[in-house]
N, C-alpha and C. Protein backbone atom coordinates (compact mmCIF):
# COMPACT_ATOMS: atom_id res chain seq x y z
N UNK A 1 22.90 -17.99 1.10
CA UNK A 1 23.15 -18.13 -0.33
C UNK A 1 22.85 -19.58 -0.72
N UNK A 2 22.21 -19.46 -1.82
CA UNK A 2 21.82 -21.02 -2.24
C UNK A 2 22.99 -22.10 -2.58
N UNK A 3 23.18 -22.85 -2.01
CA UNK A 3 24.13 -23.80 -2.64
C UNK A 3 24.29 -24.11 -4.26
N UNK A 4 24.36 -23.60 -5.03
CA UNK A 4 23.78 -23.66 -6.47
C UNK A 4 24.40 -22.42 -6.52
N UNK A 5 24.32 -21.25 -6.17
CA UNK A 5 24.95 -20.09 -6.49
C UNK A 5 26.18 -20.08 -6.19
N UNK A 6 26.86 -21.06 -4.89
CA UNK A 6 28.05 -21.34 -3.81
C UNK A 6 28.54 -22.08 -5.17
N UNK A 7 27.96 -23.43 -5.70
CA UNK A 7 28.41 -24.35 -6.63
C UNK A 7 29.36 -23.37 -7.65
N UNK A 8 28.61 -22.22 -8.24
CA UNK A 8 28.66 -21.81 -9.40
C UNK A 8 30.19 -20.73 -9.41
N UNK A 9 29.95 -19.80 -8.05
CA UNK A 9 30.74 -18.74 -7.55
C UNK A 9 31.88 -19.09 -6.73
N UNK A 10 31.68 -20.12 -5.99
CA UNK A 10 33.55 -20.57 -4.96
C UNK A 10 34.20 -21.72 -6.16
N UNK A 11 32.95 -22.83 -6.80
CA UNK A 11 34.21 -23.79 -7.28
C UNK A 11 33.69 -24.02 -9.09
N UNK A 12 33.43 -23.06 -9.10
CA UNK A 12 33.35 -23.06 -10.99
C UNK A 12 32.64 -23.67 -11.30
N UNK A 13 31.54 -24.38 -10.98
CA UNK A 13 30.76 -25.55 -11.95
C UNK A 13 29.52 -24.69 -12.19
N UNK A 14 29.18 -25.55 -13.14
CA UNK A 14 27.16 -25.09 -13.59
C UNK A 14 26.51 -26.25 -12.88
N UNK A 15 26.75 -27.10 -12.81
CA UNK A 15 26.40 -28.47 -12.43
C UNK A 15 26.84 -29.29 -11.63
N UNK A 16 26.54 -30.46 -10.90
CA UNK A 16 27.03 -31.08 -9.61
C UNK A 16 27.19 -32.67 -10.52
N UNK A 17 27.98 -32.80 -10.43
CA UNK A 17 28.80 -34.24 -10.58
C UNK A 17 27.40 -35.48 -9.94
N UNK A 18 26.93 -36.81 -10.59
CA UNK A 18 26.11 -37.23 -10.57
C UNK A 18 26.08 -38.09 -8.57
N UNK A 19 25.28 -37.80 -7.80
CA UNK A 19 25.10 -38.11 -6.38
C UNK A 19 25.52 -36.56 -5.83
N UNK A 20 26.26 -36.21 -6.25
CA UNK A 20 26.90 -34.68 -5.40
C UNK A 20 25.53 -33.71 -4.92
N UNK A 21 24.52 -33.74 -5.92
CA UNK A 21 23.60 -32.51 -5.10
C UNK A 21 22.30 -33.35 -4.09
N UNK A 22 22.42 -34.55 -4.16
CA UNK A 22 21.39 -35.43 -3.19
C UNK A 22 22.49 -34.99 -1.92
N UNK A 23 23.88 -35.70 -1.69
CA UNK A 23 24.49 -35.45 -0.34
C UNK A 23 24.53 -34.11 -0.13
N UNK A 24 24.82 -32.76 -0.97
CA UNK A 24 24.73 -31.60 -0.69
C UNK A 24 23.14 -31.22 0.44
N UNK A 25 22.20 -31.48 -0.19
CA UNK A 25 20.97 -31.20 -0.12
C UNK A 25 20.83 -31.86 1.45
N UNK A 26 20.97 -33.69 1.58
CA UNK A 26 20.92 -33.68 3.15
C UNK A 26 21.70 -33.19 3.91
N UNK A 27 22.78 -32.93 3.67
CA UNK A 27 23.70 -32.26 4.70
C UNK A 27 22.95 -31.05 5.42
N UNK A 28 22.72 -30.32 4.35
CA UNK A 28 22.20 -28.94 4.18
C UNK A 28 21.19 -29.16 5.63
N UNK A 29 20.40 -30.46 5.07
CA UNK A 29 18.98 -30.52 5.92
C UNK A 29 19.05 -31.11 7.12
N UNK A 30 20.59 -31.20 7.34
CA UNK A 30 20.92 -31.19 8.87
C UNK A 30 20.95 -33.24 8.62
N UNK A 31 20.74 -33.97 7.98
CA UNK A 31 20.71 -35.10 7.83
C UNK A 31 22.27 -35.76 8.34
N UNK A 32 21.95 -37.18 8.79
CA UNK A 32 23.05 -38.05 8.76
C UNK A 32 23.87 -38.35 7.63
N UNK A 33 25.03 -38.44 7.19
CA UNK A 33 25.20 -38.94 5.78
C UNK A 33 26.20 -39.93 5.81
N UNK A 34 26.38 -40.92 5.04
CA UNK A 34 27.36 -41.64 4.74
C UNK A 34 27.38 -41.80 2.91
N UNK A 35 28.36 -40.63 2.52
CA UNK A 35 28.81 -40.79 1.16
C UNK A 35 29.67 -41.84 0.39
N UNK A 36 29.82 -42.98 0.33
CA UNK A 36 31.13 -43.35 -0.28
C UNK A 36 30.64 -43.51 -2.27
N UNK A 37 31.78 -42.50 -2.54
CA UNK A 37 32.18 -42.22 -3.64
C UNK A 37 33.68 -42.83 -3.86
N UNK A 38 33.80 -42.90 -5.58
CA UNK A 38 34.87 -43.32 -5.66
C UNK A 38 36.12 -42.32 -5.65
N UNK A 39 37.73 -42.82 -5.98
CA UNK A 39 38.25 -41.10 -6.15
C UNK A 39 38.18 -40.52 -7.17
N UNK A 40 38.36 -39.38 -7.17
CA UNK A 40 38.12 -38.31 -8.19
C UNK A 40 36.28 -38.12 -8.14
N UNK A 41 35.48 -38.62 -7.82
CA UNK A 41 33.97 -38.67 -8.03
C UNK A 41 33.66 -37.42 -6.96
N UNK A 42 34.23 -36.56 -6.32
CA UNK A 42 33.99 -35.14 -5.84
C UNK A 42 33.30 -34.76 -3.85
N UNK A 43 34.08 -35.90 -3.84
CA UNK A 43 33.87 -36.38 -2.09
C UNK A 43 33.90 -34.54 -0.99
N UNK A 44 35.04 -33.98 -2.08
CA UNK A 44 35.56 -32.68 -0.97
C UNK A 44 34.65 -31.55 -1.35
N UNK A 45 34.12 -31.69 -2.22
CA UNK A 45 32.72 -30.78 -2.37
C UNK A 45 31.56 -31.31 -1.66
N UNK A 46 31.07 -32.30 -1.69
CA UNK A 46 29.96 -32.93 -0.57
C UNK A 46 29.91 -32.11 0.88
N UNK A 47 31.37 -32.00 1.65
CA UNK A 47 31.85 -31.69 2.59
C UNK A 47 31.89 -29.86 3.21
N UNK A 48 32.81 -29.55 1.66
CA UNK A 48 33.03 -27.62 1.58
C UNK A 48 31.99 -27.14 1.28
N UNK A 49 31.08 -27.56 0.37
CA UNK A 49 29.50 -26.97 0.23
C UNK A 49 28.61 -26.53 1.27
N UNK A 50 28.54 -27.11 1.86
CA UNK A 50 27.86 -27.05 2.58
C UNK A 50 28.58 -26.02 4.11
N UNK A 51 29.58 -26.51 4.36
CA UNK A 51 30.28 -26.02 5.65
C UNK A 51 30.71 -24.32 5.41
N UNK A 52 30.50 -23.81 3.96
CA UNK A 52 30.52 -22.49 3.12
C UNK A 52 29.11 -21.82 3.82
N UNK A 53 27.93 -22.95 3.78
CA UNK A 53 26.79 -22.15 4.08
C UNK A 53 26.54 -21.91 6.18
N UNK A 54 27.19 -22.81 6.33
CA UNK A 54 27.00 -22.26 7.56
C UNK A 54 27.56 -21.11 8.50
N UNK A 55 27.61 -20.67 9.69
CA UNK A 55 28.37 -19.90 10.26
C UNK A 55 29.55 -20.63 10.92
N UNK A 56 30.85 -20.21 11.57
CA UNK A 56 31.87 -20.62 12.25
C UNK A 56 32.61 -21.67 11.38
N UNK A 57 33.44 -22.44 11.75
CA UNK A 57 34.56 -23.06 11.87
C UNK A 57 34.35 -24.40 11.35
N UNK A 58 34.85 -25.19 10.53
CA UNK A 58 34.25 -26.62 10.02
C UNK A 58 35.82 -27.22 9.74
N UNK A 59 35.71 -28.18 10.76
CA UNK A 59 37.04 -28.93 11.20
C UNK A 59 36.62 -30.82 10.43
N UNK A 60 37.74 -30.58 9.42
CA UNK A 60 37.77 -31.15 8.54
C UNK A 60 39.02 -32.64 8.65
N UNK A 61 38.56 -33.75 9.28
CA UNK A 61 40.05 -34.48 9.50
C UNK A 61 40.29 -35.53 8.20
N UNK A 62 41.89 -35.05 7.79
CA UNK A 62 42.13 -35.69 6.29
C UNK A 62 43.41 -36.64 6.53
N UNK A 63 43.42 -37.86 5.80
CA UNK A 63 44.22 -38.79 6.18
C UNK A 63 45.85 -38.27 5.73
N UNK A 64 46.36 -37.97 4.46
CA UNK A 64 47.07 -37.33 3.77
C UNK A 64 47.24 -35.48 3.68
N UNK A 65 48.48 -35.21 4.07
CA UNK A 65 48.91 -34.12 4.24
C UNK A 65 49.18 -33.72 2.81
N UNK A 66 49.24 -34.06 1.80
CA UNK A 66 49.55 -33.56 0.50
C UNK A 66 47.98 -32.93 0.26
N UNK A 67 47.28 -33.96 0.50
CA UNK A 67 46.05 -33.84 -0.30
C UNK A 67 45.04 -32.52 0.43
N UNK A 68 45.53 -32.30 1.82
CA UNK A 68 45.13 -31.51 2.71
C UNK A 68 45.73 -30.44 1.94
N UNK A 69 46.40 -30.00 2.12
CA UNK A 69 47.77 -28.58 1.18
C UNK A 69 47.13 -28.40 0.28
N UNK A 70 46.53 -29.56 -0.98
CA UNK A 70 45.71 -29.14 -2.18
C UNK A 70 44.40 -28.46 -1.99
N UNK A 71 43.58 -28.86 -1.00
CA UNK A 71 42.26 -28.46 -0.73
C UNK A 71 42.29 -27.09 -0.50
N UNK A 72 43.35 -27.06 0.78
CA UNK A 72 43.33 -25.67 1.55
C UNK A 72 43.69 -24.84 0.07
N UNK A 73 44.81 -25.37 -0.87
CA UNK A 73 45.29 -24.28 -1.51
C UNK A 73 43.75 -23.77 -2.26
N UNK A 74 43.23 -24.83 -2.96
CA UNK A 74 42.06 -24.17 -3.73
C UNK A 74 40.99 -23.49 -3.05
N UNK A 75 40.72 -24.01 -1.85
CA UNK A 75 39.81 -22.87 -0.98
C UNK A 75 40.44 -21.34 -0.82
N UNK A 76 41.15 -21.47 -0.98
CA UNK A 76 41.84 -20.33 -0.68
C UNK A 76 42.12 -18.83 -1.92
N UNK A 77 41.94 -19.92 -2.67
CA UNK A 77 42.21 -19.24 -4.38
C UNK A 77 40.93 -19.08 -4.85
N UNK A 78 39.97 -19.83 -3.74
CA UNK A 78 38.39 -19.26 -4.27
C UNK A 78 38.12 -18.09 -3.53
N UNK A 79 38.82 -17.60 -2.64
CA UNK A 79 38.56 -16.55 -1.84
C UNK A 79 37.83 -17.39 -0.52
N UNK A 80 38.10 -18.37 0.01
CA UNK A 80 37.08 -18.81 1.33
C UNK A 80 39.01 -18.92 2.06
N UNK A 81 38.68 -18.55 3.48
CA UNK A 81 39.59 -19.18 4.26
C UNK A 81 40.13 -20.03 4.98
N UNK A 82 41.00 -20.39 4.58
CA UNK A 82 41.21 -22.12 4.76
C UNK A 82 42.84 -22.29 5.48
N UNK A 83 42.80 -23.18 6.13
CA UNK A 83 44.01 -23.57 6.64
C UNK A 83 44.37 -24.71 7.26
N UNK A 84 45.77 -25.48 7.01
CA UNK A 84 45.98 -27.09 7.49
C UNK A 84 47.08 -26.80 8.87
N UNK A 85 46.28 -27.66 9.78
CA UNK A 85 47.41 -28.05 10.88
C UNK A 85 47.65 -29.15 10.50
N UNK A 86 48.93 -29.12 10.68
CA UNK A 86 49.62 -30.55 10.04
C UNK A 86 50.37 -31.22 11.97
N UNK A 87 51.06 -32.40 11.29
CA UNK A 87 52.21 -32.91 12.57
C UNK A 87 53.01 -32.25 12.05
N UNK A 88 53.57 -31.83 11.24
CA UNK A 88 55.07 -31.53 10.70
C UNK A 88 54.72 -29.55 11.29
N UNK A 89 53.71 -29.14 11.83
CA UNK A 89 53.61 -27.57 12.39
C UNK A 89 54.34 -27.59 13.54
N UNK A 90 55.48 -27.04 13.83
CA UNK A 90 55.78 -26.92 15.86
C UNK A 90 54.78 -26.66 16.86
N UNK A 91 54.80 -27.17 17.50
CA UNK A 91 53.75 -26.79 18.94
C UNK A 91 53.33 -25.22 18.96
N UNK A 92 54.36 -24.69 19.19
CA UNK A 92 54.49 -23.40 19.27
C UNK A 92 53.27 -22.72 17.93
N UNK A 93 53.89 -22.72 16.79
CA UNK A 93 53.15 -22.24 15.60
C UNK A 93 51.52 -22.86 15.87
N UNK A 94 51.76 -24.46 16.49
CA UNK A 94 50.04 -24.53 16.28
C UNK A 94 49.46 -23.91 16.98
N UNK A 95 49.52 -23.51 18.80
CA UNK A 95 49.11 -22.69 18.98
C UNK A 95 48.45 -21.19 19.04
N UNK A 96 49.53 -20.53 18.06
CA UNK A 96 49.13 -19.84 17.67
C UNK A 96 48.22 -19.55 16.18
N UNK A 97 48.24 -20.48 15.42
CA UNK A 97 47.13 -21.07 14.76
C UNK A 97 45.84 -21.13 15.50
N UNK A 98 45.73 -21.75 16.17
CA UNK A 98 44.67 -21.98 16.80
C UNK A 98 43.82 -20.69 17.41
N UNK A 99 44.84 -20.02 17.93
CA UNK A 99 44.31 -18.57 18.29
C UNK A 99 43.82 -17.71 17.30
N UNK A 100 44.51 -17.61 15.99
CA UNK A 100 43.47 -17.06 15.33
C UNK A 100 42.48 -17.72 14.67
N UNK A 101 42.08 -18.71 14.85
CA UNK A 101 41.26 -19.63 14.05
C UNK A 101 39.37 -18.79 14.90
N UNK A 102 39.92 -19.18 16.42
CA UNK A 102 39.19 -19.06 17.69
C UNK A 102 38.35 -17.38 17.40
N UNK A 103 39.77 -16.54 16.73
CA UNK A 103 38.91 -15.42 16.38
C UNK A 103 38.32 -14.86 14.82
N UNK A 104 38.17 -15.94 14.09
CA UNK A 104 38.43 -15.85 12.55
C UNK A 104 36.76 -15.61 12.77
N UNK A 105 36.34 -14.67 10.97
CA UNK A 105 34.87 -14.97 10.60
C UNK A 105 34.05 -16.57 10.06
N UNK A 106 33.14 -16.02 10.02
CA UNK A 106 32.42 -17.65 9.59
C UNK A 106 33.09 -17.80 8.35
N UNK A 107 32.62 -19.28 8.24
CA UNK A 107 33.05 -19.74 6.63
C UNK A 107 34.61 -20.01 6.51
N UNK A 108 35.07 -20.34 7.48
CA UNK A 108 36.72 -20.96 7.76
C UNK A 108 36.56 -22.33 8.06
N UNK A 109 37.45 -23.34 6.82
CA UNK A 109 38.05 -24.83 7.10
C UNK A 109 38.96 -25.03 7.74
N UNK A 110 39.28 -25.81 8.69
CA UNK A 110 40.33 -26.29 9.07
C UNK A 110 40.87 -27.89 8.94
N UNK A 111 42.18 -28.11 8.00
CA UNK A 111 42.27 -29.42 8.01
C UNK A 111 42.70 -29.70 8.56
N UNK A 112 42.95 -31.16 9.17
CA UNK A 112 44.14 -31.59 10.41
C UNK A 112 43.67 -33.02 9.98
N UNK A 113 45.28 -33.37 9.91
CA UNK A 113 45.57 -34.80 10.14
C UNK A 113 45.00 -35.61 10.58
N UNK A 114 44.99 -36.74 10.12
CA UNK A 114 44.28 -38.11 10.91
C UNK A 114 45.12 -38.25 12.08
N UNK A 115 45.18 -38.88 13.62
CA UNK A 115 45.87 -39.53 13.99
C UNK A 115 46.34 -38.72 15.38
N UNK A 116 45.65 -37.63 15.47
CA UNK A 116 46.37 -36.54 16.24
C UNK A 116 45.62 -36.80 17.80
N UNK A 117 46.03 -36.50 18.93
CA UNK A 117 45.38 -36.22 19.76
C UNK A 117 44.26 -35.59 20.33
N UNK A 118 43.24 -35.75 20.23
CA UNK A 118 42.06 -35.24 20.83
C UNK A 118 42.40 -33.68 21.33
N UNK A 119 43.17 -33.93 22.56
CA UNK A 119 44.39 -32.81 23.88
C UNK A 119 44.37 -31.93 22.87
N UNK A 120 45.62 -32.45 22.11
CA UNK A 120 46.32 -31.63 20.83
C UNK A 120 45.19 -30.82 20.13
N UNK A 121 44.29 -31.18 19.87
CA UNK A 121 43.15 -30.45 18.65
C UNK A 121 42.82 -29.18 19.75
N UNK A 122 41.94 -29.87 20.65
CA UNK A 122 41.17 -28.66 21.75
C UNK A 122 42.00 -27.83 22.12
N UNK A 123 43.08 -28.24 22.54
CA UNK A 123 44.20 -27.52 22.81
C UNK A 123 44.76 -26.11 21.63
N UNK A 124 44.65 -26.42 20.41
CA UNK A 124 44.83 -25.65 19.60
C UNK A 124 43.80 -24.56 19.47
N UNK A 125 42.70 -25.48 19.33
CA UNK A 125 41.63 -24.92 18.93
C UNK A 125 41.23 -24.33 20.25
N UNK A 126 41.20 -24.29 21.12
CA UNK A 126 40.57 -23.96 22.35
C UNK A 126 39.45 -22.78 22.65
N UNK A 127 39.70 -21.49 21.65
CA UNK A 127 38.37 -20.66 21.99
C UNK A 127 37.04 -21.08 20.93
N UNK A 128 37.35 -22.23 20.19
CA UNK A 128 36.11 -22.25 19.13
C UNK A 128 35.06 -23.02 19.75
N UNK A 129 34.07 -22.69 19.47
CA UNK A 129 32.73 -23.39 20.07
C UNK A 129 32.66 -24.72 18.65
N UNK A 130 31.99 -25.67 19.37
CA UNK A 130 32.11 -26.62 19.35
C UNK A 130 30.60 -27.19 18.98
N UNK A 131 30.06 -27.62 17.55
CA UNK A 131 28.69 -28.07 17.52
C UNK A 131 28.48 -29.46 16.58
């Protein structure tokens, strides 16, 4: 699906916020990127756009747990599936997070905290392939 149709159908716009469809476009093209935008200037679309068009799992690390909760909530209310491991999840629960993540369809975000253990992530995540 064209990114332009993704734009229009998961997050409501007709149009891409001014720099948003140049970083869309290299991502897309497999390119290196370094975006810095200011806030509010549409950084988490640069990111979900694109990770919509691919297949599997797109592990997303966000400094702020509020702001993580907001993302996931609106991915979620667009119909894409989305979900935050936080520190504040028990061991226990992340694990099993992780297990269904390992068996989820394409087109699933996962946010997680800045700050976490490497162990901790793989560990959760453990059946997802890795690219």
């Amino acid at each position: 699906m064209p990114y332009t149709t993704l734009l229009r159908d998961v997050f409501g716009f007709d149009a891409f916020r001014p720099g948003q469809e140049e970083i869309v476009r290299a991502v897309t093209e497999g390119q290196n990127v370094l975006a810095i935008m200011p806030t509010g200037g549409g950084k988490s679309l640069c990111f979900q756009l694109p990770a919509l068009m691919r297949d599997g799992v797109t592990v997303v690390i966000s400094p702020l747990i509020a702001l993580m909760r907001d993302q996931v909530r609106a991915l979620q209310a667009a119909g894409v599936g989305a979900g935050a491991l936080t520190s504040v999840i028990r061991p226990r629960r992340q694990m099993r997070f992780g297990k269904g993540w390992s068996k989820a369809p394409s087109n699933f975000c996962i946010s997680l905290r800045s700050g976490w253990r490497p162990d901790r992530l793989w560990g959760c995540c453990g059946g997802l392939a890795c690219r």
